[in-house]
C-alpha atoms as a PDB file:
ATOM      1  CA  UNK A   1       0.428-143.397 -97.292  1.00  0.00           C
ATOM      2  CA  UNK A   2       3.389-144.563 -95.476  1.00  0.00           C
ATOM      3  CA  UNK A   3       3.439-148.224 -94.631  1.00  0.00           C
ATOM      4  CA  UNK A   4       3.093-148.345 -90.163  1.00  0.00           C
ATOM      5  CA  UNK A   5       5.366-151.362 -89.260  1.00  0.00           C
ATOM      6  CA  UNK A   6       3.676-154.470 -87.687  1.00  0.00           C
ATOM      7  CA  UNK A   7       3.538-154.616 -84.130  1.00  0.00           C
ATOM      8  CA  UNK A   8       6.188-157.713 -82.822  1.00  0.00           C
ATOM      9  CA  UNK A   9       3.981-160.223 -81.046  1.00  0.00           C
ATOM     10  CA  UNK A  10       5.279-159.907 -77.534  1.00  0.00           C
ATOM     11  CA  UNK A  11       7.844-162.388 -76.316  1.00  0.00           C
ATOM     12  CA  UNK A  12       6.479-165.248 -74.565  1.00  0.00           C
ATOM     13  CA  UNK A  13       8.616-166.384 -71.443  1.00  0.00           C
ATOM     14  CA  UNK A  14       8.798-170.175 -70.449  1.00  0.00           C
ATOM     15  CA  UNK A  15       7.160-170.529 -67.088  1.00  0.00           C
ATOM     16  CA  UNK A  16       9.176-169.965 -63.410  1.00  0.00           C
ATOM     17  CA  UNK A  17      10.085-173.844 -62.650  1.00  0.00           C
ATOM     18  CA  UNK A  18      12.292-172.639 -60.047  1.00  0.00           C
ATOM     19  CA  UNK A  19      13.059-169.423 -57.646  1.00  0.00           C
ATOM     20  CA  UNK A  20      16.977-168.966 -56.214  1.00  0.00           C
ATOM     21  CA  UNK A  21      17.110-166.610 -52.845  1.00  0.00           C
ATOM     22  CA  UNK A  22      19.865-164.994 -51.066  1.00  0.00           C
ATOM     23  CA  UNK A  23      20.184-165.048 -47.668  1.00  0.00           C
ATOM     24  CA  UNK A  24      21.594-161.867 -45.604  1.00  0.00           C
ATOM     25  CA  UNK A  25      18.960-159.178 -47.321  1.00  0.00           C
ATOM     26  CA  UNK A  26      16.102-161.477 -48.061  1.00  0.00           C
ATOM     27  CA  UNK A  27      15.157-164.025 -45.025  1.00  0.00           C
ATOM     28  CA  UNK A  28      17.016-161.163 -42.480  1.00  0.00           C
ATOM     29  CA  UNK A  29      18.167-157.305 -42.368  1.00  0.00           C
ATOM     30  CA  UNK A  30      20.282-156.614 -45.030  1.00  0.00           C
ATOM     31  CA  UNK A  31      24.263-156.484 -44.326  1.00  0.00           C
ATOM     32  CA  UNK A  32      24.453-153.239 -46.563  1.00  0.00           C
ATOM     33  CA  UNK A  33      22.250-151.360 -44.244  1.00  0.00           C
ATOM     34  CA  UNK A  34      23.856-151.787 -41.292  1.00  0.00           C
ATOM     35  CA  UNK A  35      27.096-151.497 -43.130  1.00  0.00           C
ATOM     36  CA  UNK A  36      26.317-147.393 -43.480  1.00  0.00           C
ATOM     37  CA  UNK A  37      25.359-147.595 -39.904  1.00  0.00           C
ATOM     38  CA  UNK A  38      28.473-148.945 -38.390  1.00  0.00           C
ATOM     39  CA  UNK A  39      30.302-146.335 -40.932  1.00  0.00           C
ATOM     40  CA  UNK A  40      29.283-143.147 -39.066  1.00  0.00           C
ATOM     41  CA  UNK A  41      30.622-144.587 -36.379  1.00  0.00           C
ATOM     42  CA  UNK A  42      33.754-145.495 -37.637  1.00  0.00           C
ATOM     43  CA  UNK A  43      33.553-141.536 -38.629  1.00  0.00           C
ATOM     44  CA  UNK A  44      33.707-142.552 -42.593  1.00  0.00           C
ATOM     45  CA  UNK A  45      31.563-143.059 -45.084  1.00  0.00           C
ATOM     46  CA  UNK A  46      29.189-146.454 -45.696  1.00  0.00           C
ATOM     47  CA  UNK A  47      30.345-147.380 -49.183  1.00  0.00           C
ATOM     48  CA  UNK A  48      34.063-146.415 -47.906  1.00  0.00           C
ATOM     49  CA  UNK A  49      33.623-149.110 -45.120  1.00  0.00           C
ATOM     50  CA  UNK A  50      31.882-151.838 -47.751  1.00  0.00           C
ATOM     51  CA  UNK A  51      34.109-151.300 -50.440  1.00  0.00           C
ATOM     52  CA  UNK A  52      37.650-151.645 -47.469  1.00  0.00           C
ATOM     53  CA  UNK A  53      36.064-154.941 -45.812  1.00  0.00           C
ATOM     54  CA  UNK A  54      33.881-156.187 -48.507  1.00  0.00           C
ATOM     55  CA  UNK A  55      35.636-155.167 -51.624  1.00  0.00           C
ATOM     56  CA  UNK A  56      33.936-153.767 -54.572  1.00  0.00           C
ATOM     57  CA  UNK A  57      30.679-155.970 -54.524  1.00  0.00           C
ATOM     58  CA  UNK A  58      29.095-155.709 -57.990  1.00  0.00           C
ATOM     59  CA  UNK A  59      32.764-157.506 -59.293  1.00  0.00           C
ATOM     60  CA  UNK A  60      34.874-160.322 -58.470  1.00  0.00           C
ATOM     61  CA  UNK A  61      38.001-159.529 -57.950  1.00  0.00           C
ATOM     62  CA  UNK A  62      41.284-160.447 -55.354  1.00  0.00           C
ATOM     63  CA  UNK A  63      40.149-158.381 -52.835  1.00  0.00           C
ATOM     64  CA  UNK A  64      40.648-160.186 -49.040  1.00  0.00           C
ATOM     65  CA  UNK A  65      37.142-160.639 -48.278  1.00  0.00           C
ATOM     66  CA  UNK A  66      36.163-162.222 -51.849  1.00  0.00           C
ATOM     67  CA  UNK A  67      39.316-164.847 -51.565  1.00  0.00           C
ATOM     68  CA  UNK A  68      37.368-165.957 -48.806  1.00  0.00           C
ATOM     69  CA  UNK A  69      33.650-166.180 -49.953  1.00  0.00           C
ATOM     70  CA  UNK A  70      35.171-168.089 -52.598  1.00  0.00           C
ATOM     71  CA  UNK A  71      37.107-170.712 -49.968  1.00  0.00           C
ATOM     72  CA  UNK A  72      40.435-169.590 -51.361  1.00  0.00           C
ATOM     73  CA  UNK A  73      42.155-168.404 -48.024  1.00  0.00           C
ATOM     74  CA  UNK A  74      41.245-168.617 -44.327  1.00  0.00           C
ATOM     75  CA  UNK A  75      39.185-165.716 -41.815  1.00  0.00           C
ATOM     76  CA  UNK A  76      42.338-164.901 -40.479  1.00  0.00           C
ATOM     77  CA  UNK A  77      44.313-164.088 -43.380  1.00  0.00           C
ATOM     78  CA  UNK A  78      41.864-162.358 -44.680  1.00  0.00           C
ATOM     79  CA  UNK A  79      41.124-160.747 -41.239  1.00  0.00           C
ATOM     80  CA  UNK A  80      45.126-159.522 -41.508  1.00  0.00           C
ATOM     81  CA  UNK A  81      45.047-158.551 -45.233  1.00  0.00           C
ATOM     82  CA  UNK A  82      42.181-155.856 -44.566  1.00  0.00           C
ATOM     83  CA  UNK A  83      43.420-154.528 -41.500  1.00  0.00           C
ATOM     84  CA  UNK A  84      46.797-153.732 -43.839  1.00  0.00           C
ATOM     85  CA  UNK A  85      44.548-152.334 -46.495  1.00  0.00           C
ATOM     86  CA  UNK A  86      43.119-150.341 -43.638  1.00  0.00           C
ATOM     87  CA  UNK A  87      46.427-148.758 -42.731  1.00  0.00           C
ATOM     88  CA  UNK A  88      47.402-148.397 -46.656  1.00  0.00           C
ATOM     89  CA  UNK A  89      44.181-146.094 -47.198  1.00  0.00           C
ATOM     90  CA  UNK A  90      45.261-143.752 -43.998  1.00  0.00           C
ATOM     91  CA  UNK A  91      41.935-145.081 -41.920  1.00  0.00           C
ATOM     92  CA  UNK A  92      44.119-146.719 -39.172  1.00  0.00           C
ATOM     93  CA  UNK A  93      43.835-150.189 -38.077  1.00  0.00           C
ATOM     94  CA  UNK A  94      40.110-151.132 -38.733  1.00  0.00           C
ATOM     95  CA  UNK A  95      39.727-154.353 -37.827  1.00  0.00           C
ATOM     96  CA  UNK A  96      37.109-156.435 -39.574  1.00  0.00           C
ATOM     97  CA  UNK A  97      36.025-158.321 -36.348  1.00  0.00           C
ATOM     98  CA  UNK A  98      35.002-154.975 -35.082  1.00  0.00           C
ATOM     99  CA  UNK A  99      32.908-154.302 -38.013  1.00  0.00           C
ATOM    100  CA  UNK A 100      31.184-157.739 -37.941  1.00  0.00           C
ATOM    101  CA  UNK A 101      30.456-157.747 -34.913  1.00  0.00           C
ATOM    102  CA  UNK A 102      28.699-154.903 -35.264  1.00  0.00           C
ATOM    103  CA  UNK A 103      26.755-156.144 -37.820  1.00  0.00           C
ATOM    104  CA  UNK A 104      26.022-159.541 -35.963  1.00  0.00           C
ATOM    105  CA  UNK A 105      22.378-157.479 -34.208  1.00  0.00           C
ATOM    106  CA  UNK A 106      19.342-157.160 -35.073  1.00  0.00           C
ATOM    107  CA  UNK A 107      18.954-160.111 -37.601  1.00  0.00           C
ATOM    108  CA  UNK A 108      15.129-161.334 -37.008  1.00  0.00           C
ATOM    109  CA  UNK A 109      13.963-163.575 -39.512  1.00  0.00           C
ATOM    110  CA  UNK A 110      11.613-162.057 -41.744  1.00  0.00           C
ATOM    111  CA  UNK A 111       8.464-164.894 -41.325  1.00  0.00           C
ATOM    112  CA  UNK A 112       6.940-163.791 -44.386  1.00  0.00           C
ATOM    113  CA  UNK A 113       9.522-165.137 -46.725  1.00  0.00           C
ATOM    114  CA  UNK A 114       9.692-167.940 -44.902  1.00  0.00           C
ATOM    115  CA  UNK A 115       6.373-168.513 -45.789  1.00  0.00           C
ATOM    116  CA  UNK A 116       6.531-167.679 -49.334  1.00  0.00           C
ATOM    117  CA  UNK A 117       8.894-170.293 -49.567  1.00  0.00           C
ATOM    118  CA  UNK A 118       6.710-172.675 -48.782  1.00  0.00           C
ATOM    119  CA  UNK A 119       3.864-171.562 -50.895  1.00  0.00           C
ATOM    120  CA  UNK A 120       6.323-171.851 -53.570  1.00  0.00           C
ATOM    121  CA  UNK A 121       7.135-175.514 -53.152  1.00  0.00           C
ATOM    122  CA  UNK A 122       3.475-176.364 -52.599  1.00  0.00           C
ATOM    123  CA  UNK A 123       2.876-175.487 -55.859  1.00  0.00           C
ATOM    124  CA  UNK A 124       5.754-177.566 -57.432  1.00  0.00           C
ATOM    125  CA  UNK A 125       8.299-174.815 -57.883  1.00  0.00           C
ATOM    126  CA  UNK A 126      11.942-176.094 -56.916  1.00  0.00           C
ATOM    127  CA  UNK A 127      13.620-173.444 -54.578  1.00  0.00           C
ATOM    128  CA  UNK A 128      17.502-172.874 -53.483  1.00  0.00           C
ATOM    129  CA  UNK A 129      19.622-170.572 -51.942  1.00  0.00           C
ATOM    130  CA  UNK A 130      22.450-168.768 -54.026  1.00  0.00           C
ATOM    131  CA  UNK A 131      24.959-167.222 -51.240  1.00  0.00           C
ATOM    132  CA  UNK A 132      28.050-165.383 -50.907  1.00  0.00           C
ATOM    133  CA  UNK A 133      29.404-166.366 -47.430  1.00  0.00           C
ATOM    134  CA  UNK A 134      32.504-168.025 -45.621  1.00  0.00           C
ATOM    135  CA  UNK A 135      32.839-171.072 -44.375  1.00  0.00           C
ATOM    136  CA  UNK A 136      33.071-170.206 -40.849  1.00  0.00           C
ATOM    137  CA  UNK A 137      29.791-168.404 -40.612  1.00  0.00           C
ATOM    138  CA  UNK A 138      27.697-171.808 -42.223  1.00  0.00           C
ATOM    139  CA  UNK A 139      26.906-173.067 -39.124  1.00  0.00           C
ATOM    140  CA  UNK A 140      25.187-169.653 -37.628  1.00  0.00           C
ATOM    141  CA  UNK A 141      22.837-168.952 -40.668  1.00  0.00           C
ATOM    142  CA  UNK A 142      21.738-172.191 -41.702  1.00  0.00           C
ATOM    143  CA  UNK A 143      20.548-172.679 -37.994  1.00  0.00           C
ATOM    144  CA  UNK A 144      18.410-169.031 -38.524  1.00  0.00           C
ATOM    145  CA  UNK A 145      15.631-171.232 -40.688  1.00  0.00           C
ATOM    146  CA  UNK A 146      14.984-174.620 -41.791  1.00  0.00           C
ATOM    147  CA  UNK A 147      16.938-175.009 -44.556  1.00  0.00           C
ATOM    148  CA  UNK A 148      16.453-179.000 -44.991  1.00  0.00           C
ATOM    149  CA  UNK A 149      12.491-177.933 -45.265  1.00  0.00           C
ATOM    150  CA  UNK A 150      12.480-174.879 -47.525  1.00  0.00           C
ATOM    151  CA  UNK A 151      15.309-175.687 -50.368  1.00  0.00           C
ATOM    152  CA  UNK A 152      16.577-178.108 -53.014  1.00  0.00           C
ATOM    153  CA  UNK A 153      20.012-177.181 -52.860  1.00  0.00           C
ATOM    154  CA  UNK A 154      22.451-174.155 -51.299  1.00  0.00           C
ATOM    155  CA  UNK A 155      24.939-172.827 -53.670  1.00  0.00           C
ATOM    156  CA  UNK A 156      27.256-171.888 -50.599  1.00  0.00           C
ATOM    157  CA  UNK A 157      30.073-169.042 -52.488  1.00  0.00           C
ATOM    158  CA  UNK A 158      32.697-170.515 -49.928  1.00  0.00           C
ATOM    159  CA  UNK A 159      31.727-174.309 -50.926  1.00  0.00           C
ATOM    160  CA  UNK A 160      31.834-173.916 -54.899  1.00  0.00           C
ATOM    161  CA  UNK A 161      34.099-171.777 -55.238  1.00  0.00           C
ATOM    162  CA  UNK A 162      32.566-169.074 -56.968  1.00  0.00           C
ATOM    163  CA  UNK A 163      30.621-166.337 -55.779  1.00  0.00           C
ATOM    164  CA  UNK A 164      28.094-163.923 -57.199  1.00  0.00           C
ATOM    165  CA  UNK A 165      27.812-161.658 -59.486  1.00  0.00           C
ATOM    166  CA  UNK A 166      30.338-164.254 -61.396  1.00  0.00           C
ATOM    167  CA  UNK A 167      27.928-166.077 -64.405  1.00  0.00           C
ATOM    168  CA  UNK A 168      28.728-168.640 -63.056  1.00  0.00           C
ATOM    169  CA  UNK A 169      27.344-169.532 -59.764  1.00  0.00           C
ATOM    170  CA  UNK A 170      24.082-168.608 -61.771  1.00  0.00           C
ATOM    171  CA  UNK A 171      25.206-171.241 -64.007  1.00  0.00           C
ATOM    172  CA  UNK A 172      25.753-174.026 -61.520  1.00  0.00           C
ATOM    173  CA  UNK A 173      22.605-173.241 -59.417  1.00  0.00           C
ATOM    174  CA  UNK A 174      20.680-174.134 -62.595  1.00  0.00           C
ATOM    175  CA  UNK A 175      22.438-176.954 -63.404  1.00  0.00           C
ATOM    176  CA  UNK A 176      22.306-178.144 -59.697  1.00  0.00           C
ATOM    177  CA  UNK A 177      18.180-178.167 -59.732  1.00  0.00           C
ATOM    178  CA  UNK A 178      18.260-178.677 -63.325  1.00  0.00           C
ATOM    179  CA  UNK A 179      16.654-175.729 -64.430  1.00  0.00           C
ATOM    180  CA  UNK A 180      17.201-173.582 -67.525  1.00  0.00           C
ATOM    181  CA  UNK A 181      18.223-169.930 -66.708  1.00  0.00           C
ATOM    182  CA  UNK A 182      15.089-168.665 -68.811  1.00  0.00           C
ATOM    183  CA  UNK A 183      13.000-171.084 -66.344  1.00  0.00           C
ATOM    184  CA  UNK A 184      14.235-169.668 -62.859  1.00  0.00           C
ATOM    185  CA  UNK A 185      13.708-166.079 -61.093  1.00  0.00           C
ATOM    186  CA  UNK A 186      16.423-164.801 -58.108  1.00  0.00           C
ATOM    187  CA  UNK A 187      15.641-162.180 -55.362  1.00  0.00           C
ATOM    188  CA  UNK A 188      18.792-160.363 -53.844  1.00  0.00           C
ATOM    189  CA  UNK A 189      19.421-157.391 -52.043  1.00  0.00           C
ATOM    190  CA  UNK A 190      22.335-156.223 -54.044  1.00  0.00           C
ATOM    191  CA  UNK A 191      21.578-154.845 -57.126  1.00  0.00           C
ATOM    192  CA  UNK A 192      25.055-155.556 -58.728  1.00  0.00           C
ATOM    193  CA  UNK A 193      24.139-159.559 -58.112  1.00  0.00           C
ATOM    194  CA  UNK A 194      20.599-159.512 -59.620  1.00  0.00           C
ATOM    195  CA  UNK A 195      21.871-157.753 -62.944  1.00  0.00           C
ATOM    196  CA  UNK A 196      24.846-160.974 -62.933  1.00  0.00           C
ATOM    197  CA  UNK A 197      21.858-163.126 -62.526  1.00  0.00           C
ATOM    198  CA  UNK A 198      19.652-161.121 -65.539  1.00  0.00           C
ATOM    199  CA  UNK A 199      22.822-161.146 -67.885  1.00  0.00           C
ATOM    200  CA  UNK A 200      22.435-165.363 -67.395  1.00  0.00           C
ATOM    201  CA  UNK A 201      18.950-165.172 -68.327  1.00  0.00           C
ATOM    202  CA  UNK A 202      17.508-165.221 -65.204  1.00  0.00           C
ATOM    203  CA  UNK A 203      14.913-162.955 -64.135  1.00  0.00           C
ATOM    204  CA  UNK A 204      15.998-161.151 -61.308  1.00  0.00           C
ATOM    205  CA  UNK A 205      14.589-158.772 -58.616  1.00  0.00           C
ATOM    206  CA  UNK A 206      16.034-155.984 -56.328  1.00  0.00           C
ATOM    207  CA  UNK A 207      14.575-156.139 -53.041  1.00  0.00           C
ATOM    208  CA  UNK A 208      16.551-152.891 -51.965  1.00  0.00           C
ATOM    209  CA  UNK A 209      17.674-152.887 -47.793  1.00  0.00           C
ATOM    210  CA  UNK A 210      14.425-153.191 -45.927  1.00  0.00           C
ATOM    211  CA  UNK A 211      11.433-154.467 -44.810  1.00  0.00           C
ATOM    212  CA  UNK A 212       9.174-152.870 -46.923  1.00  0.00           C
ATOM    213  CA  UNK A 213      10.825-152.944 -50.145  1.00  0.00           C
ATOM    214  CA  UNK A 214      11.862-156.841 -49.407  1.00  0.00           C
ATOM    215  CA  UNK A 215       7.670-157.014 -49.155  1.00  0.00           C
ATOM    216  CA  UNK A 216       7.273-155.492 -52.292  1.00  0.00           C
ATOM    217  CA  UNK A 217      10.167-157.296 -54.397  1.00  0.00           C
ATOM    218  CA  UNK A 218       8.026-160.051 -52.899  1.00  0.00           C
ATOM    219  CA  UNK A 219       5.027-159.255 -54.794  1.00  0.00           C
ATOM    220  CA  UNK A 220       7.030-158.466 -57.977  1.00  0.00           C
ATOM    221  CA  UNK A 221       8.426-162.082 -57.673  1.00  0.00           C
ATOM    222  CA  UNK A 222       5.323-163.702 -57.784  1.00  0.00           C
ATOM    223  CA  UNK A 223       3.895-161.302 -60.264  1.00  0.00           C
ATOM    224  CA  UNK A 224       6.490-162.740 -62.410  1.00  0.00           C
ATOM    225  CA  UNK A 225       5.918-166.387 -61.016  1.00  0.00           C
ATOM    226  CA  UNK A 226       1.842-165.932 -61.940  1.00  0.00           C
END
């Protein structure tokens, strides 16, 4: 008889000391979704419109609007540089203000992850927020919840410099709540971000563009939490 091969002992995972959350996507309506929406509009298509005023999201790269999540130029440069790009591509001159502002409705906060947050920390589990956003917007969306109450620390893209899915704004939020990679889970709505945050070591989770698949990311979060 052939010799069956011994089953591996499964791989035990050191316990969730701390959970990282994005913002736009997770606490409100997801930027992506009402990207599309704003697209037919425009009479193109959504990832047309995201990758001309957002860039290619799952990199990092020069593009306009990453320059300025990472603090490296100011709104209206960038505001200038993607209305050229605009005219380059043969879409006329979109201007990013108009898209924004467009985007700038509908943005309840979603109570329940609110909430969760604060389950979280009653239990001892350090919480933060990982972010790519600009400096001029800081003021609007910290105001949206009570970020003093709910979180250790904001990793703040335009702030550090850095901006997800880069390693290394995984990195830093670790070393910021002093938390190994292996030890912390991160809930985003871009899938391109969570898979940067799983090649770290942390384990990440999708929560897709709406309410009811934020809900259930939710409850694969603290399936993974126990």
């Amino acid at each position: 008889m052939t010799a069956q091969p011994a089953e591996l002992p499964p791989i035990e995972l050191p316990p969730i000391e701390a959970v990282f959350f994005d913002f736009g996507g997770v606490f409100i309506a997801s930027p992506f979704a009402a990207v599309h929406e704003a697209a037919a509009r425009h009479g193109i298509g959504g990832d047309e419109l995201i990758d001309l005023v957002f860039g290619p999201y799952d990199r990092d790269t020069d593009h306009p609007w990453h320059q300025l999540e990472r603090g490296e130029t100011t709104f209206d440069a960038a505001r200038s540089a993607i209305t050229a790009l605009s005219e380059e591509r043969g879409l006329g001159s979109l201007d990013p203000i108009a898209v924004l502002s467009e985007l700038s409705t509908g943005y309840d906060v979603r109570e329940f992850m609110v909430q969760a947050v604060r389950d979280l920390r009653a239990r001892g589990i350090k919480t933060a927020i990982i972010t790519n956003n600009i400096a001029e917007f800081g003021s609007m969306w910290r105001a949206m919840i009570p970020i003093d109450e709910l979180f250790d620390d904001i990793v703040d893209s335009s702030s550090v410099g850095v901006r997800k899915p880069d390693p290394a704004i995984f990195e830093l939020a670790c070393e910021r709540v002093e938390v190994a990679p292996t030890s912390a889970a991160f809930i985003d709505d871009y899938l391109g971000n969570v898979t940067g945050a799983n090649a770290v070591g942390l384990r990440g989770v999708w929560c897709g563009y709406s309410v009811d698949t934020t809900r259930k990311a939710l409850a694969e979060l603290l399936a993974i939490i126990g």
